[in-house]
Protein backbone atom coordinates (compact mmCIF):
# COMPACT_ATOMS: atom_id res chain seq x y z
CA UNK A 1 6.06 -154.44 -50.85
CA UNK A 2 4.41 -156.12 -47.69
CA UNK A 3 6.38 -157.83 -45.33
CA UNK A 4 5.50 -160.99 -46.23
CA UNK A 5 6.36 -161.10 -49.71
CA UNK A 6 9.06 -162.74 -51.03
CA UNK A 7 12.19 -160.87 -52.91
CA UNK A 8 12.02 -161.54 -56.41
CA UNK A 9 14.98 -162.92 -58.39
CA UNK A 10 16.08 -162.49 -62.32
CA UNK A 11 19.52 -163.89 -62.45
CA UNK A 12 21.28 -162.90 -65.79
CA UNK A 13 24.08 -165.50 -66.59
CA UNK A 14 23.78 -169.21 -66.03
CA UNK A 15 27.24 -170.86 -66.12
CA UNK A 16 28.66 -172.14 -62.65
CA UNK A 17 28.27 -169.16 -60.33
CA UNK A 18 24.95 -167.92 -62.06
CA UNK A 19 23.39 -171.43 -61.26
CA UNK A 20 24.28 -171.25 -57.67
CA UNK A 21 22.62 -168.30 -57.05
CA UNK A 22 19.65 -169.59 -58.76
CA UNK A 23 19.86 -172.99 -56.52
CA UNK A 24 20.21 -171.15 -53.50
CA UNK A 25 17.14 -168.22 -54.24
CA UNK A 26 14.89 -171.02 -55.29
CA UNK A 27 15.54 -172.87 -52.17
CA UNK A 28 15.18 -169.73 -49.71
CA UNK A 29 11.84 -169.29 -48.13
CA UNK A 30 11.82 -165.75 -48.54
CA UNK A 31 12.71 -165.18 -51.86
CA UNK A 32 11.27 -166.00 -55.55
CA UNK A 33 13.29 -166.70 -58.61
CA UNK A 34 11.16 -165.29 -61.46
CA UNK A 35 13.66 -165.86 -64.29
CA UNK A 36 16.50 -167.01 -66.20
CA UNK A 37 18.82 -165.28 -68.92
CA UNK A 38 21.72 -166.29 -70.63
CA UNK A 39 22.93 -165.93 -74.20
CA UNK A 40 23.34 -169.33 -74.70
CA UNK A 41 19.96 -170.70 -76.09
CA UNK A 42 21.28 -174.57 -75.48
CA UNK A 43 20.84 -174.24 -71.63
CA UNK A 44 17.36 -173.86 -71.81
CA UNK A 45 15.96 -177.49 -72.02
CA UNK A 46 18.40 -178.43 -68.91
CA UNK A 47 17.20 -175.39 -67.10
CA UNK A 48 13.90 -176.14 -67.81
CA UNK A 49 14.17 -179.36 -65.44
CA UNK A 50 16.33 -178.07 -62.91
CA UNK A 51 14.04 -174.83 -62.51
CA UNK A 52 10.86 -176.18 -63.68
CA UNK A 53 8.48 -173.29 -64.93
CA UNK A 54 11.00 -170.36 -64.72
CA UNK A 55 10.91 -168.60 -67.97
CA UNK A 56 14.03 -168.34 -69.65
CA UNK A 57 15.35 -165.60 -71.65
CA UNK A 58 18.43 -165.05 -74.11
CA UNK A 59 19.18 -161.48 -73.87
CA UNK A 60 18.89 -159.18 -70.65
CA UNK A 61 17.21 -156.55 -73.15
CA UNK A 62 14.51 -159.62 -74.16
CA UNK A 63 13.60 -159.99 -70.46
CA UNK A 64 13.32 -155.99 -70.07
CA UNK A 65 10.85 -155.62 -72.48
CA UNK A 66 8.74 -158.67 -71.85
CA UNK A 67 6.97 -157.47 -68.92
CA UNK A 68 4.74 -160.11 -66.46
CA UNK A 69 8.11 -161.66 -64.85
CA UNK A 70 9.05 -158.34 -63.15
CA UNK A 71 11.81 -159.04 -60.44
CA UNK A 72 12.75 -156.77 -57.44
CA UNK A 73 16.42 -157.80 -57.73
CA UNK A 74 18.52 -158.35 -61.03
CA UNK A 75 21.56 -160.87 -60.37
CA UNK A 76 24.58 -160.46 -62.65
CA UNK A 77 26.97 -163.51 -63.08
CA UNK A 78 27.84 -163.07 -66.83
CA UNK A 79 31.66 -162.53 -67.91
CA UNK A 80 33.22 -159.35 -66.26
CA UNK A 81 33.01 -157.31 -69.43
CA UNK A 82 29.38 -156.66 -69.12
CA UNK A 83 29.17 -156.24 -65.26
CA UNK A 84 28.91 -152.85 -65.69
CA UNK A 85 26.07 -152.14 -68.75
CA UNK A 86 24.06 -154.99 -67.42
CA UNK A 87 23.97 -152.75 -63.72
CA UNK A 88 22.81 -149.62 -65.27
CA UNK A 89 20.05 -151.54 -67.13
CA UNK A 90 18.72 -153.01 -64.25
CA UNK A 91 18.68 -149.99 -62.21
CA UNK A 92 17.18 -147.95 -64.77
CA UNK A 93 14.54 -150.66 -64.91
CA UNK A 94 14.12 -150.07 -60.98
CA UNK A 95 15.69 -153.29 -59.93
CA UNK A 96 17.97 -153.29 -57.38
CA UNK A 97 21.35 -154.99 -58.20
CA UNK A 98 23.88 -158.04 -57.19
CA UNK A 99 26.73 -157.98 -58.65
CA UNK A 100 29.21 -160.53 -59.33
CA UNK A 101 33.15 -159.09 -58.97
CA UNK A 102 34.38 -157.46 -60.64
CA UNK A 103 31.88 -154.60 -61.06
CA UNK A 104 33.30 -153.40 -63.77
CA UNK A 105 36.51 -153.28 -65.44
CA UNK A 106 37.14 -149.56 -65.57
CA UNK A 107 36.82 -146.98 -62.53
CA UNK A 108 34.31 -144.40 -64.89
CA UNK A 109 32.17 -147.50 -65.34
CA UNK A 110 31.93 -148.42 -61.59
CA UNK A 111 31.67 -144.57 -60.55
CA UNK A 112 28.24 -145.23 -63.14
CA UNK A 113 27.28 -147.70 -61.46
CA UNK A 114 27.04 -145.92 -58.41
CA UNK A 115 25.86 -142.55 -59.30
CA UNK A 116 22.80 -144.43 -61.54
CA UNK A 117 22.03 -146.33 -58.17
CA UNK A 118 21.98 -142.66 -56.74
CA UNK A 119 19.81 -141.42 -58.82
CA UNK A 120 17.28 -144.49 -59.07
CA UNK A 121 17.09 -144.61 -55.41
CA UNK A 122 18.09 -148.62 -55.92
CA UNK A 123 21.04 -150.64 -54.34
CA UNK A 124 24.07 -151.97 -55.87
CA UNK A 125 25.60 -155.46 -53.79
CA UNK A 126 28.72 -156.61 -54.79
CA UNK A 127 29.97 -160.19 -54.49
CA UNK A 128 32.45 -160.35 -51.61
CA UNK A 129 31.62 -163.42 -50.14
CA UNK A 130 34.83 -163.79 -48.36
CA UNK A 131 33.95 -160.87 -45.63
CA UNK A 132 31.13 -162.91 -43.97
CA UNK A 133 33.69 -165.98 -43.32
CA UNK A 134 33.98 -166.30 -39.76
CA UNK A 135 37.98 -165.96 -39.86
CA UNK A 136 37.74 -162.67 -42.35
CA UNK A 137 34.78 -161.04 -39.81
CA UNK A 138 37.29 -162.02 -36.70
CA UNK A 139 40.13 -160.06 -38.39
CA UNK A 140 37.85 -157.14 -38.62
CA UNK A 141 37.02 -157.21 -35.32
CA UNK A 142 39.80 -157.94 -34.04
CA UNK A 143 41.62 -154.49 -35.95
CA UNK A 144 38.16 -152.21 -35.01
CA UNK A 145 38.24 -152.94 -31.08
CA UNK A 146 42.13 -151.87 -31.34
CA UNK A 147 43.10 -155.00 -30.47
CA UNK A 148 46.36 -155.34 -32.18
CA UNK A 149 47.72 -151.28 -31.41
CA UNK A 150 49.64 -149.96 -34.18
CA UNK A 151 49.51 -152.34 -37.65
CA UNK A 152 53.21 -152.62 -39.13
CA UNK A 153 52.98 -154.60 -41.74
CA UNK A 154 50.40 -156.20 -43.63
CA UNK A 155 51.36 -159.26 -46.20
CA UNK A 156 49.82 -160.98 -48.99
CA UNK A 157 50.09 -163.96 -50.40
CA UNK A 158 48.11 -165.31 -53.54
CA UNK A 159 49.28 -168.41 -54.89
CA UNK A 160 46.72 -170.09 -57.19
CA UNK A 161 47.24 -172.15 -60.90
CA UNK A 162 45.22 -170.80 -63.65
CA UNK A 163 46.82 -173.27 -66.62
CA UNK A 164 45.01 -173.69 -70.29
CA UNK A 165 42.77 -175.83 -68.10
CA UNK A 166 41.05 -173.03 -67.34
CA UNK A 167 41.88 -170.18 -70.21
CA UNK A 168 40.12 -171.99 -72.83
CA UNK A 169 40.69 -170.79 -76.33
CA UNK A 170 37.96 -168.36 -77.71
CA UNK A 171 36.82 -167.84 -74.39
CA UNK A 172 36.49 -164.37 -72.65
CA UNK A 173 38.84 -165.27 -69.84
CA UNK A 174 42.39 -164.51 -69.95
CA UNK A 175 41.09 -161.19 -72.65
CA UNK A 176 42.82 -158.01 -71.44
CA UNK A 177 39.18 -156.15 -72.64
CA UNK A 178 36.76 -158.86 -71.54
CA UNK A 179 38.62 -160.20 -68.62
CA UNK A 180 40.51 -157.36 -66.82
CA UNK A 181 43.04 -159.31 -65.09
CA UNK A 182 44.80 -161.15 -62.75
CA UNK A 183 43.83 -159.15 -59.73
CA UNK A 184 40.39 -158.73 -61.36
CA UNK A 185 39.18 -162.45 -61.59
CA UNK A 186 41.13 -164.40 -59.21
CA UNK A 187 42.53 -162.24 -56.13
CA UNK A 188 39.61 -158.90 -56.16
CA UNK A 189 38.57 -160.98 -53.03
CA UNK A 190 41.76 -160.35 -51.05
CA UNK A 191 42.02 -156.67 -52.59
CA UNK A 192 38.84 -155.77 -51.05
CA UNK A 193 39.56 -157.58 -47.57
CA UNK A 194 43.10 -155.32 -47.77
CA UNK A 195 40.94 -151.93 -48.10
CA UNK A 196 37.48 -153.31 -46.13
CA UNK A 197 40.18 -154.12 -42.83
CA UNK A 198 42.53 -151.83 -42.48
CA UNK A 199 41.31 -149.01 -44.82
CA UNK A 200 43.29 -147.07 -47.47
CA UNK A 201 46.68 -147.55 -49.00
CA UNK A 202 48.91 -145.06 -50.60
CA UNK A 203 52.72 -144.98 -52.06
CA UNK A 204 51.88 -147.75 -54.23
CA UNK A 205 54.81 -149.48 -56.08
CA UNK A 206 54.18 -152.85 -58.14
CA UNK A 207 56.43 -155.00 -60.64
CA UNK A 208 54.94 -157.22 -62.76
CA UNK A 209 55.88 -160.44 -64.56
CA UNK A 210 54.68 -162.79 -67.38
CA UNK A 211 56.32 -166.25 -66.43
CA UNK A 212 54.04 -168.52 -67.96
CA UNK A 213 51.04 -167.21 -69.72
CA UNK A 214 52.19 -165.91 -72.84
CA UNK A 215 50.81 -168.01 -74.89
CA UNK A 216 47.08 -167.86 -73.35
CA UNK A 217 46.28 -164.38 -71.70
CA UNK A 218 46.68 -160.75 -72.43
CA UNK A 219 47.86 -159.92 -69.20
CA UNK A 220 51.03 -160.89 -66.27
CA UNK A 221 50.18 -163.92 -64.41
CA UNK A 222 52.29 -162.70 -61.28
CA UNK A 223 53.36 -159.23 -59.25
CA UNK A 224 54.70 -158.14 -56.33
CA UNK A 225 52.70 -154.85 -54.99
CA UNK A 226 54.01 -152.65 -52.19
CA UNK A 227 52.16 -150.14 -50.59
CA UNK A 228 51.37 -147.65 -47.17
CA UNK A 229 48.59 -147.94 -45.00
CA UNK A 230 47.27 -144.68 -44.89
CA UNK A 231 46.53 -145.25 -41.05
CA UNK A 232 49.97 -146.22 -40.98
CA UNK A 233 52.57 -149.02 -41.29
CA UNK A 234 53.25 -150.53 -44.81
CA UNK A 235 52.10 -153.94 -46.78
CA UNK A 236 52.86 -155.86 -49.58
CA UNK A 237 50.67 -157.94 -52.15
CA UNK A 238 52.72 -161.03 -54.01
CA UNK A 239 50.40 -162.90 -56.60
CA UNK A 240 50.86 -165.68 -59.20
CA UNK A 241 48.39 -167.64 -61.21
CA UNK A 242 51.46 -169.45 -62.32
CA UNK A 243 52.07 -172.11 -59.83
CA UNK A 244 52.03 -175.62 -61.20
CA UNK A 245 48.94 -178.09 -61.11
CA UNK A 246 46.92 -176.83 -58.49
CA UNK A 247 46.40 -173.75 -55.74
CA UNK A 248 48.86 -172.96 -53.01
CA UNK A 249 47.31 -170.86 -50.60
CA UNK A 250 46.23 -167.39 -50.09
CA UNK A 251 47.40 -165.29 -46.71
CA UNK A 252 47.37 -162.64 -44.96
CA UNK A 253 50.01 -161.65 -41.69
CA UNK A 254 49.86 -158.64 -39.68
CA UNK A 255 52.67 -157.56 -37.81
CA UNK A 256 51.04 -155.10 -34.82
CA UNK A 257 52.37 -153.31 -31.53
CA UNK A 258 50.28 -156.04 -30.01
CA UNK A 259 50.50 -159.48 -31.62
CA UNK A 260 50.67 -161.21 -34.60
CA UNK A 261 47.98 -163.25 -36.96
CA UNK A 262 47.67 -164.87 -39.63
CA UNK A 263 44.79 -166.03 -42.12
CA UNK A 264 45.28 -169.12 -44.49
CA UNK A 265 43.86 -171.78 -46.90
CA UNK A 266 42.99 -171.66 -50.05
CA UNK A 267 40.58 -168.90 -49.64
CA UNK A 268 41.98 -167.49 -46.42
CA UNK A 269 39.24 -169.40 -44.47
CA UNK A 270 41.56 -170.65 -41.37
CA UNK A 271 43.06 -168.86 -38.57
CA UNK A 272 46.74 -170.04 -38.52
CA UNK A 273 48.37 -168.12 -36.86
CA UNK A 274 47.23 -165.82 -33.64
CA UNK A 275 49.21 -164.30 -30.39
CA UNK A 276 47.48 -161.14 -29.54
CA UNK A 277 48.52 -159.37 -26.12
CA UNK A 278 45.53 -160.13 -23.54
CA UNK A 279 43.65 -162.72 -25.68
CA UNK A 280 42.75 -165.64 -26.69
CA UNK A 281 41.12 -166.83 -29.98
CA UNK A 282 37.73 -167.77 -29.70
CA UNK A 283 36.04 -170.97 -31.19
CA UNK A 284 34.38 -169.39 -34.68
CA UNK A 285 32.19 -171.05 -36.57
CA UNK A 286 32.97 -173.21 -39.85
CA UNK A 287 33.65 -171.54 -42.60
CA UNK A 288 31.29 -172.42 -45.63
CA UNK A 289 31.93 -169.42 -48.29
CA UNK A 290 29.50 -171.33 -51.48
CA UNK A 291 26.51 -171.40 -49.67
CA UNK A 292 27.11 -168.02 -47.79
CA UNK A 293 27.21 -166.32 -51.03
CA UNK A 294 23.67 -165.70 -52.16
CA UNK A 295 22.01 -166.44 -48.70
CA UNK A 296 23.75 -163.53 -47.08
CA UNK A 297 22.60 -161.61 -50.31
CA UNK A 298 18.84 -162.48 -49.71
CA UNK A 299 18.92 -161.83 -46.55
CA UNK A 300 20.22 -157.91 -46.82
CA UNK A 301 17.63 -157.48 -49.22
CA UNK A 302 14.76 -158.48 -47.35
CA UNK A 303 16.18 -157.03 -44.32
CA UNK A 304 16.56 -153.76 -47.05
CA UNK A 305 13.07 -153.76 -48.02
């Protein structure tokens, strides 16, 4: 591929987050969005307009075997439950892979994932927009300059309402098989900025709880997750889907030798909290996680090429 040419797009499912990334390749000068595949055939006259002349297709396997819209990059924003298939047919195909979280839903089907990416020479990207928010790439720098000493404790707070609203009957969401979970859907984000900061945790304990959801998942809407840092000091996770009407917050505090922080908003986008021995916070730039998303993504890959 010459350095000119742009990165090639197939995104494979169109709902919400699938049609972002579409918006966002189409719009970015160095990348091409070659086509368009979901299973739902109704879309197409809609995406037709939106996307004018981007073939559309109804099954990943139909785009495979059509030839003449090869892509460079396969985008995967169907429901979690296929996350992992979908990623092994794109690599075998020689595409390089984004993936929207979860990866998959078991740990055999992610370790797949990876070793197929080994053995195709392609890449695997997973969707964790929330590390390139300026407040979530602070705290990471903050903790790898050694800033804050010793970490004591790390807490976690995931407050968010997920009512029939959202779990709508005969859809995949809220289906222990399909789904995955609490920590699966709504709070992987805050997993991964647990393990990408401060590394690996051990002595895990959890307690879960069904207050609410009975009725409309397979699965606890709430738990309470404690845990070692394996560099040392100790955490906790506390997570509900159950609170009433709309989102709380989601937060992070570290307790360290040297100060304190804290991360906040809905998405853990603010700084609320900071007195760090020797420092002052500096003035980071707005956080703006939607758009980040896919133009982060296109730029690795091009940078990748």
């Amino acid at each position: 591929m010459s350095a000119s040419a742009a990165v090639r797009f197939a995104i494979c499912g169109i709902g919400h987050i699938g049609r972002r990334h579409a918006a966002l390749v189409s719009r970015h000068p160095g990348a091409q969005l070659v086509a368009l595949i979901d299973v739902k055939a109704e879309l197409a006259p809609a995406l037709a307009v939106e996307f004018p002349g981007i073939p559309f297709f109804t099954s990943l396997e139909d785009y495979l075997q059509c030839g003449g819209y090869e892509a460079d990059i396969l985008t995967i924003a169907t429901p979690n439950y296929q996350h992992a298939l979908q990623a092994i047919a794109g690599l075998r195909h020689g595409m390089h892979v984004v993936v929207e979280k979860p990866i998959a839903l078991h740990k055999h089907d992610a370790e797949a994932i990876v070793h197929t990416a080994l053995q195709t020479g392609r890449l695997v990207f997973g969707v964790m927009q929330n590390r390139y928010s300026p407040p979530a790439a602070w705290l990471k720098q903050v903790v790898v300059e050694g800033r804050l000493g010793q970490v004591y404790l790390v807490q976690i707070n995931c407050f968010w309402n997920r009512d029939a609203r959202y779990y709508q009957a005969g859809g995949w969401k809220g289906r222990q098989q399909q789904d995955g979970g609490t920590l699966f859907t709504q709070f992987s984000h805050f997993v991964d900025l647990l393990y990408w900061v401060f590394g690996d945790i051990t002595n895990i304990s959890a307690r879960f709880r069904d207050f609410n959801h009975a009725s409309i998942t397979d699965f606890e809407d709430s738990g309470l997750v404690t845990f070692d840092l394996v560099r040392g000091g100790s955490g906790t996770l506390q997570y509900s889907t159950s609170v009433w009407d709309r989102n709380l917050e989601s937060s992070l505090t570290v307790v360290a030798e040297n100060g304190s922080l804290r991360l906040g908003g809905q998405y853990m986008d603010k700084v609320e909290y900071c007195h760090i021995k020797d420092y002052q916070l500096p003035q980071l730039p707005p956080t703006n996680l939607p758009t980040t998303t896919v133009r982060i993504r296109v730029v690795l890959l091009i940078t990748c090429r």
